[in-house]
PDB file of N, CA and C in Angstrom:
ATOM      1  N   UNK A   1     -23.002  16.494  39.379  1.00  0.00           N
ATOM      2  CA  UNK A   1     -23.770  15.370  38.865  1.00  0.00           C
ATOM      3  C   UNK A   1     -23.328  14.982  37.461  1.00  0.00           C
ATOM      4  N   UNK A   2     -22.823  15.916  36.695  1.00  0.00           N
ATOM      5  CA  UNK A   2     -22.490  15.734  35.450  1.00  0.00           C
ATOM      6  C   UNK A   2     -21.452  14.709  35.295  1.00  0.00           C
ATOM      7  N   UNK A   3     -20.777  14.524  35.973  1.00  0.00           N
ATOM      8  CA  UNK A   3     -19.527  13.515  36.092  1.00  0.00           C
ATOM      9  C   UNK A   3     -20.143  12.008  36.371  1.00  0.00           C
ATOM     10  N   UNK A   4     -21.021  11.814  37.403  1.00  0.00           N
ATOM     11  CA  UNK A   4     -22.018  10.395  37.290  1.00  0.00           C
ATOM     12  C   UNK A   4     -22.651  10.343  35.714  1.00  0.00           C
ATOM     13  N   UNK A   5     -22.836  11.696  35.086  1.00  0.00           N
ATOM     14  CA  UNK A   5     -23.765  11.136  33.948  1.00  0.00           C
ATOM     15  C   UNK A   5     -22.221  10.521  32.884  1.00  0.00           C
ATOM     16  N   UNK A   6     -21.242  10.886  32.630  1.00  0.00           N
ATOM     17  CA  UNK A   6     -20.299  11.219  31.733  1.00  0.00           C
ATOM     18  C   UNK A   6     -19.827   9.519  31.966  1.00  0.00           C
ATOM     19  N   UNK A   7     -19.599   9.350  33.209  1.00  0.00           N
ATOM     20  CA  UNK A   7     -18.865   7.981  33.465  1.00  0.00           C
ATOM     21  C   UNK A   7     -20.072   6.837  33.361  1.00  0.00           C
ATOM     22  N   UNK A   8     -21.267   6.917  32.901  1.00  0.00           N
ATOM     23  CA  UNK A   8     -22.423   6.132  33.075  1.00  0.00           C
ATOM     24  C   UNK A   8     -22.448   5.959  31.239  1.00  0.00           C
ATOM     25  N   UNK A   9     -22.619   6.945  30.464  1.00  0.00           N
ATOM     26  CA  UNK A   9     -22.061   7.393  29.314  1.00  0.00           C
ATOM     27  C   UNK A   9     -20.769   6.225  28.864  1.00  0.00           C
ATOM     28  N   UNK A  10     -19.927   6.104  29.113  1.00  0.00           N
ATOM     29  CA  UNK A  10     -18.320   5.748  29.545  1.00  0.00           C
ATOM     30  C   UNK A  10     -18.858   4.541  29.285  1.00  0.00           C
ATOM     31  N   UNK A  11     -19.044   3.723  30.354  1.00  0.00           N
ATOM     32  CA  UNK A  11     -19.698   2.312  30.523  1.00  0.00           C
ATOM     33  C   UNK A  11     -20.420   1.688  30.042  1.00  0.00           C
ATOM     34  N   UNK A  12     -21.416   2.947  29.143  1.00  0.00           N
ATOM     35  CA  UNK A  12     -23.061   2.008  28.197  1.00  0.00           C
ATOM     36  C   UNK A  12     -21.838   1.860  26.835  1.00  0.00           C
ATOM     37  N   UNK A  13     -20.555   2.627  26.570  1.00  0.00           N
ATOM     38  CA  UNK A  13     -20.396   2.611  25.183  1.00  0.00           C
ATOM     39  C   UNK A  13     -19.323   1.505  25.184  1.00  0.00           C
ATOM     40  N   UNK A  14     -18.741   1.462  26.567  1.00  0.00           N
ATOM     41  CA  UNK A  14     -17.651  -0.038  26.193  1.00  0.00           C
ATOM     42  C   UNK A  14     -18.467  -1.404  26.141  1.00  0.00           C
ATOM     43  N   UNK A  15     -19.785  -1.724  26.197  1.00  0.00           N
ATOM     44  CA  UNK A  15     -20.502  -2.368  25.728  1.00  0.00           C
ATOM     45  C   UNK A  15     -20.070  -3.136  24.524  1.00  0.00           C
ATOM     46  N   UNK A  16     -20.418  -4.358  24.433  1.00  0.00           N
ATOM     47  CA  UNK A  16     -20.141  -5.234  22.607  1.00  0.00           C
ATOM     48  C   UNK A  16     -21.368  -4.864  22.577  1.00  0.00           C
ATOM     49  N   UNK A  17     -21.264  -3.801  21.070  1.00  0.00           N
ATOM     50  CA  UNK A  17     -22.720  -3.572  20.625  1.00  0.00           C
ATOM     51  C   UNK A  17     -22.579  -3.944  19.229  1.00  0.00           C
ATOM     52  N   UNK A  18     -23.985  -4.330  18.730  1.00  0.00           N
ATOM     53  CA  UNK A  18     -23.911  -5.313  17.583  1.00  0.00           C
ATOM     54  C   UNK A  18     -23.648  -3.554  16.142  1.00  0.00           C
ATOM     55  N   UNK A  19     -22.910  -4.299  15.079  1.00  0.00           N
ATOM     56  CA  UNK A  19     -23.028  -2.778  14.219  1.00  0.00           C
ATOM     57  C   UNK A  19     -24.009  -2.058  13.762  1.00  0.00           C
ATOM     58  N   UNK A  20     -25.135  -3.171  13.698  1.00  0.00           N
ATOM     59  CA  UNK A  20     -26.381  -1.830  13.696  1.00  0.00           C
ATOM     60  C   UNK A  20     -26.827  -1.189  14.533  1.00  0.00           C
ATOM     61  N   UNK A  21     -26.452  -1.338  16.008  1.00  0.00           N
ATOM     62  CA  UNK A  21     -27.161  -0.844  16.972  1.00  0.00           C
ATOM     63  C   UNK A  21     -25.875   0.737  17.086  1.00  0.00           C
ATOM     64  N   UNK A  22     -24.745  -0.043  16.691  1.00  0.00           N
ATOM     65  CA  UNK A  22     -23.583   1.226  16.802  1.00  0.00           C
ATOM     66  C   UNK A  22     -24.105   1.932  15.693  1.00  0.00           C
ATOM     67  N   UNK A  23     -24.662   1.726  14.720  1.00  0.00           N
ATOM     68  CA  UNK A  23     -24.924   2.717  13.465  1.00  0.00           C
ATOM     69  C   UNK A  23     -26.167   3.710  14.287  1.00  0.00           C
ATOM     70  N   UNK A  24     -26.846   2.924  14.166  1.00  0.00           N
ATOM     71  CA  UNK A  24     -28.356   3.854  14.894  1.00  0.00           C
ATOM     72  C   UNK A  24     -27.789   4.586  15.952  1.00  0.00           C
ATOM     73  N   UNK A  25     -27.091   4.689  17.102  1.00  0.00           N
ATOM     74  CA  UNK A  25     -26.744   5.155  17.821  1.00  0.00           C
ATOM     75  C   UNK A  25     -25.734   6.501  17.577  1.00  0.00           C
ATOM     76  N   UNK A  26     -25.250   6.057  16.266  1.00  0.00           N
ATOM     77  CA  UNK A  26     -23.818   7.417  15.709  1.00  0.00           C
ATOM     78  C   UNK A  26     -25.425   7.989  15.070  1.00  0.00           C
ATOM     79  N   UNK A  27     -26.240   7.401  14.317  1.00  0.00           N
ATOM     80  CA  UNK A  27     -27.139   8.209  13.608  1.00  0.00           C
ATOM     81  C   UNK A  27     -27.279   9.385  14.977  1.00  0.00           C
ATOM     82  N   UNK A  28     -27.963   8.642  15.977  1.00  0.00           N
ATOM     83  CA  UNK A  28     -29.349   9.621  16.981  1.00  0.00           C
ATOM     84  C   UNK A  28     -28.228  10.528  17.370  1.00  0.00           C
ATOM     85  N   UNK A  29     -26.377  10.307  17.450  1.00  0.00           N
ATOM     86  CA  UNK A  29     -25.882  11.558  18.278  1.00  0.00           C
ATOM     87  C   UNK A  29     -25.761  12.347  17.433  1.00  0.00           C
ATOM     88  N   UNK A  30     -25.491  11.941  15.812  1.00  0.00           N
ATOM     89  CA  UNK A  30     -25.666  12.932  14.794  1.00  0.00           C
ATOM     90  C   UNK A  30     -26.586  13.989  15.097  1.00  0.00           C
ATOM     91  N   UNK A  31     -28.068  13.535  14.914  1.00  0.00           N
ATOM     92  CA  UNK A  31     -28.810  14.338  14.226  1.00  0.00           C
ATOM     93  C   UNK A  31     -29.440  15.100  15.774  1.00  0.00           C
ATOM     94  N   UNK A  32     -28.793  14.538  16.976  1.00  0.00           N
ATOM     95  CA  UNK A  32     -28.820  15.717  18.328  1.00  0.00           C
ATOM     96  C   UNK A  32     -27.557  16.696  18.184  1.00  0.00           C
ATOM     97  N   UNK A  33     -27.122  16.554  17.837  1.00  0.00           N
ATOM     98  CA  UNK A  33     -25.713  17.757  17.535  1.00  0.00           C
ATOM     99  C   UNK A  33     -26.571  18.644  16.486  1.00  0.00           C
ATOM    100  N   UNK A  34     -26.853  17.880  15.600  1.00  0.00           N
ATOM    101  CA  UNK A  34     -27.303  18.867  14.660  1.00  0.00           C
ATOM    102  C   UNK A  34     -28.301  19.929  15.186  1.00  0.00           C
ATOM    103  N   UNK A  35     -29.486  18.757  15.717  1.00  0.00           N
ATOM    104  CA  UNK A  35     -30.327  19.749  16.529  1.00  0.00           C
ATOM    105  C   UNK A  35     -30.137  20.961  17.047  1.00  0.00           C
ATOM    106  N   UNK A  36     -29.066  20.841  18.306  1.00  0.00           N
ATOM    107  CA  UNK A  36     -28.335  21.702  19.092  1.00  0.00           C
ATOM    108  C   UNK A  36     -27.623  22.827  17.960  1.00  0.00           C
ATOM    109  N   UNK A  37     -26.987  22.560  16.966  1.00  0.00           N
ATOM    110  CA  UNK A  37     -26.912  23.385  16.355  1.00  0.00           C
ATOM    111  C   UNK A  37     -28.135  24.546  15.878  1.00  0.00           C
ATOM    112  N   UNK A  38     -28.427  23.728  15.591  1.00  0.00           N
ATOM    113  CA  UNK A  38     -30.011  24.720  14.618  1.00  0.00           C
ATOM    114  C   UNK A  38     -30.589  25.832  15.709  1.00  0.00           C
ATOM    115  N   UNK A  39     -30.771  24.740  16.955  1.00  0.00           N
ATOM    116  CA  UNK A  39     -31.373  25.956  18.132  1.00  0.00           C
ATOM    117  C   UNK A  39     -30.458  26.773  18.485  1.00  0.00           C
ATOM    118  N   UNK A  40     -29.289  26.489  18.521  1.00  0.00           N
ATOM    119  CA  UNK A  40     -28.385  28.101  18.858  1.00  0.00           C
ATOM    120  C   UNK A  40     -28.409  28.773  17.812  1.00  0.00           C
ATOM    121  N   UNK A  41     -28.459  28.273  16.312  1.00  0.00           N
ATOM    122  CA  UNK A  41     -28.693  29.172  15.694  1.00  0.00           C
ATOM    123  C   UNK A  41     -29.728  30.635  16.099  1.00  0.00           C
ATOM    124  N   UNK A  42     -30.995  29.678  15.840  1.00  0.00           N
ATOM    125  CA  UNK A  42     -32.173  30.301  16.221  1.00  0.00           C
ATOM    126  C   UNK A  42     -32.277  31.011  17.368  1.00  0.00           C
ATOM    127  N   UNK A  43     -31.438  31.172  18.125  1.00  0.00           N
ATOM    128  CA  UNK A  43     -31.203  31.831  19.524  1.00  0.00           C
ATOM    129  C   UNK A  43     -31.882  31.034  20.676  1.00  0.00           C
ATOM    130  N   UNK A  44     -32.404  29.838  20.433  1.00  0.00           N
ATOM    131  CA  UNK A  44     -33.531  29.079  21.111  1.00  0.00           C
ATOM    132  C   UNK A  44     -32.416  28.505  22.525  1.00  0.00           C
ATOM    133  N   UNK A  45     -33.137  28.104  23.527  1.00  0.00           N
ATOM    134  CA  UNK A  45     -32.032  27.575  24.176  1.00  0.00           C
ATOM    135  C   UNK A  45     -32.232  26.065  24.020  1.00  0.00           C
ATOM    136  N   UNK A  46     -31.321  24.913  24.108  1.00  0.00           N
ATOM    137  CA  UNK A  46     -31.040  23.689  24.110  1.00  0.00           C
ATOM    138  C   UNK A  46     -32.386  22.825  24.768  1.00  0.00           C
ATOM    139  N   UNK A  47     -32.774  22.241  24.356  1.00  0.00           N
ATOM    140  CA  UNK A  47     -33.888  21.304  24.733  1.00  0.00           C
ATOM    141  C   UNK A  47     -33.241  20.216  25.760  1.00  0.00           C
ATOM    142  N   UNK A  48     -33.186  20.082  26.642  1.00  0.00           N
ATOM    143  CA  UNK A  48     -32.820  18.603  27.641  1.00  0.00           C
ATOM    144  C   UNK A  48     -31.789  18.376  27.333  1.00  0.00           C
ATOM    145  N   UNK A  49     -30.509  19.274  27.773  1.00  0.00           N
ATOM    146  CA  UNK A  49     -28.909  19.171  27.787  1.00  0.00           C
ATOM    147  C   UNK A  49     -28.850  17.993  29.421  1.00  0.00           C
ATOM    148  N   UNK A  50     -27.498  17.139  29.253  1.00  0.00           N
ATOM    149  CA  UNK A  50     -27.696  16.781  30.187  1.00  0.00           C
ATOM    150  C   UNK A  50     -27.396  17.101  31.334  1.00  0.00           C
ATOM    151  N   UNK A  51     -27.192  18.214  31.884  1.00  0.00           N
ATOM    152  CA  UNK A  51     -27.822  18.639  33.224  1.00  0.00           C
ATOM    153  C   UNK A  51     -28.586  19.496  33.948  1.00  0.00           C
ATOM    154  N   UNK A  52     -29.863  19.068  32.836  1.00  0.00           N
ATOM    155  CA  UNK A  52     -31.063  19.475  32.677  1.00  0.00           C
ATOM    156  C   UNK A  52     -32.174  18.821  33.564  1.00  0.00           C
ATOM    157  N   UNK A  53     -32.783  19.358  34.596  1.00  0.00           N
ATOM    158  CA  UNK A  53     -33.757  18.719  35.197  1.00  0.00           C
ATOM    159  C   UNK A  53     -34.730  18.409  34.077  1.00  0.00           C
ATOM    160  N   UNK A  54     -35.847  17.107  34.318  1.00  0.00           N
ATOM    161  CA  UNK A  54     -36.301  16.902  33.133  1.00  0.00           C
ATOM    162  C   UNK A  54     -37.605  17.799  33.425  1.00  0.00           C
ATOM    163  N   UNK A  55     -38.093  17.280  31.658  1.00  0.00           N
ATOM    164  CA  UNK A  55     -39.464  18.447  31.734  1.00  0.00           C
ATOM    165  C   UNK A  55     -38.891  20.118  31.724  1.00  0.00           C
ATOM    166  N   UNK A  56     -37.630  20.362  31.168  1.00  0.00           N
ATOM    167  CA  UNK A  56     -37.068  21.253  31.082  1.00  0.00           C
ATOM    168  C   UNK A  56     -37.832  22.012  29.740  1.00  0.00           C
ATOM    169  N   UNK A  57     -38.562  21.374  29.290  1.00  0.00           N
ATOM    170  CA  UNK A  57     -38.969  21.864  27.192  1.00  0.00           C
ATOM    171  C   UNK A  57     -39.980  22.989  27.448  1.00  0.00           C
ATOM    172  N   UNK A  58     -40.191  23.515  27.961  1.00  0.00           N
ATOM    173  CA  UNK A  58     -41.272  24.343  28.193  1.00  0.00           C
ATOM    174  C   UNK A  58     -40.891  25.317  28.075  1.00  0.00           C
ATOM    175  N   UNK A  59     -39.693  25.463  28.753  1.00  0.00           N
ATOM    176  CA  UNK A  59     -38.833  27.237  28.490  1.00  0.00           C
ATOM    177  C   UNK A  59     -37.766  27.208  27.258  1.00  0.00           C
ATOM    178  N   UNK A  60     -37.839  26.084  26.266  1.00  0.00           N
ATOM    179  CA  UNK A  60     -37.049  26.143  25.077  1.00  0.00           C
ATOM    180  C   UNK A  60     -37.910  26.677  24.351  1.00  0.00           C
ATOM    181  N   UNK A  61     -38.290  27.381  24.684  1.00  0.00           N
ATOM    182  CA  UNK A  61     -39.139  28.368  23.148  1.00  0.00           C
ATOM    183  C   UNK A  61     -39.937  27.485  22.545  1.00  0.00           C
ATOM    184  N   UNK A  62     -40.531  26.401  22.993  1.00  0.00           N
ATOM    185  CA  UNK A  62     -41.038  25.722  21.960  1.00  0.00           C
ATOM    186  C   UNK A  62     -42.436  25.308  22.064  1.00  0.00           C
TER     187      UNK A  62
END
């Protein structure tokens, strides 16, 4: 399934997107990387990776 999400991914970004919407968008993958960082720090596991059934947050330690 991961390959439908990756090429769906693919397609939303060859989009003409206006530059603020590309800014906000580099912001939100920023500060989810970062996220993802912090929780492996913490030993936590990843909150809603994408091939994550949803409603997955319950067993992220959180």
């Amino acid at each position: 399934m991961a390959s439908t999400t990756r090429r769906t991914t693919r397609r939303r970004e060859a989009k003409i997107v206006s530059r603020g919407q590309r800014r906000k968008r580099e912001m939100r993958r920023a500060l989810r990387a970062r996220l993802l960082e912090v929780q492996e720090v913490l030993g936590l596991k990843a909150i809603n990776q994408p091939g994550d059934k949803a409603g997955n947050t319950e067993k992220a330690g959180f």
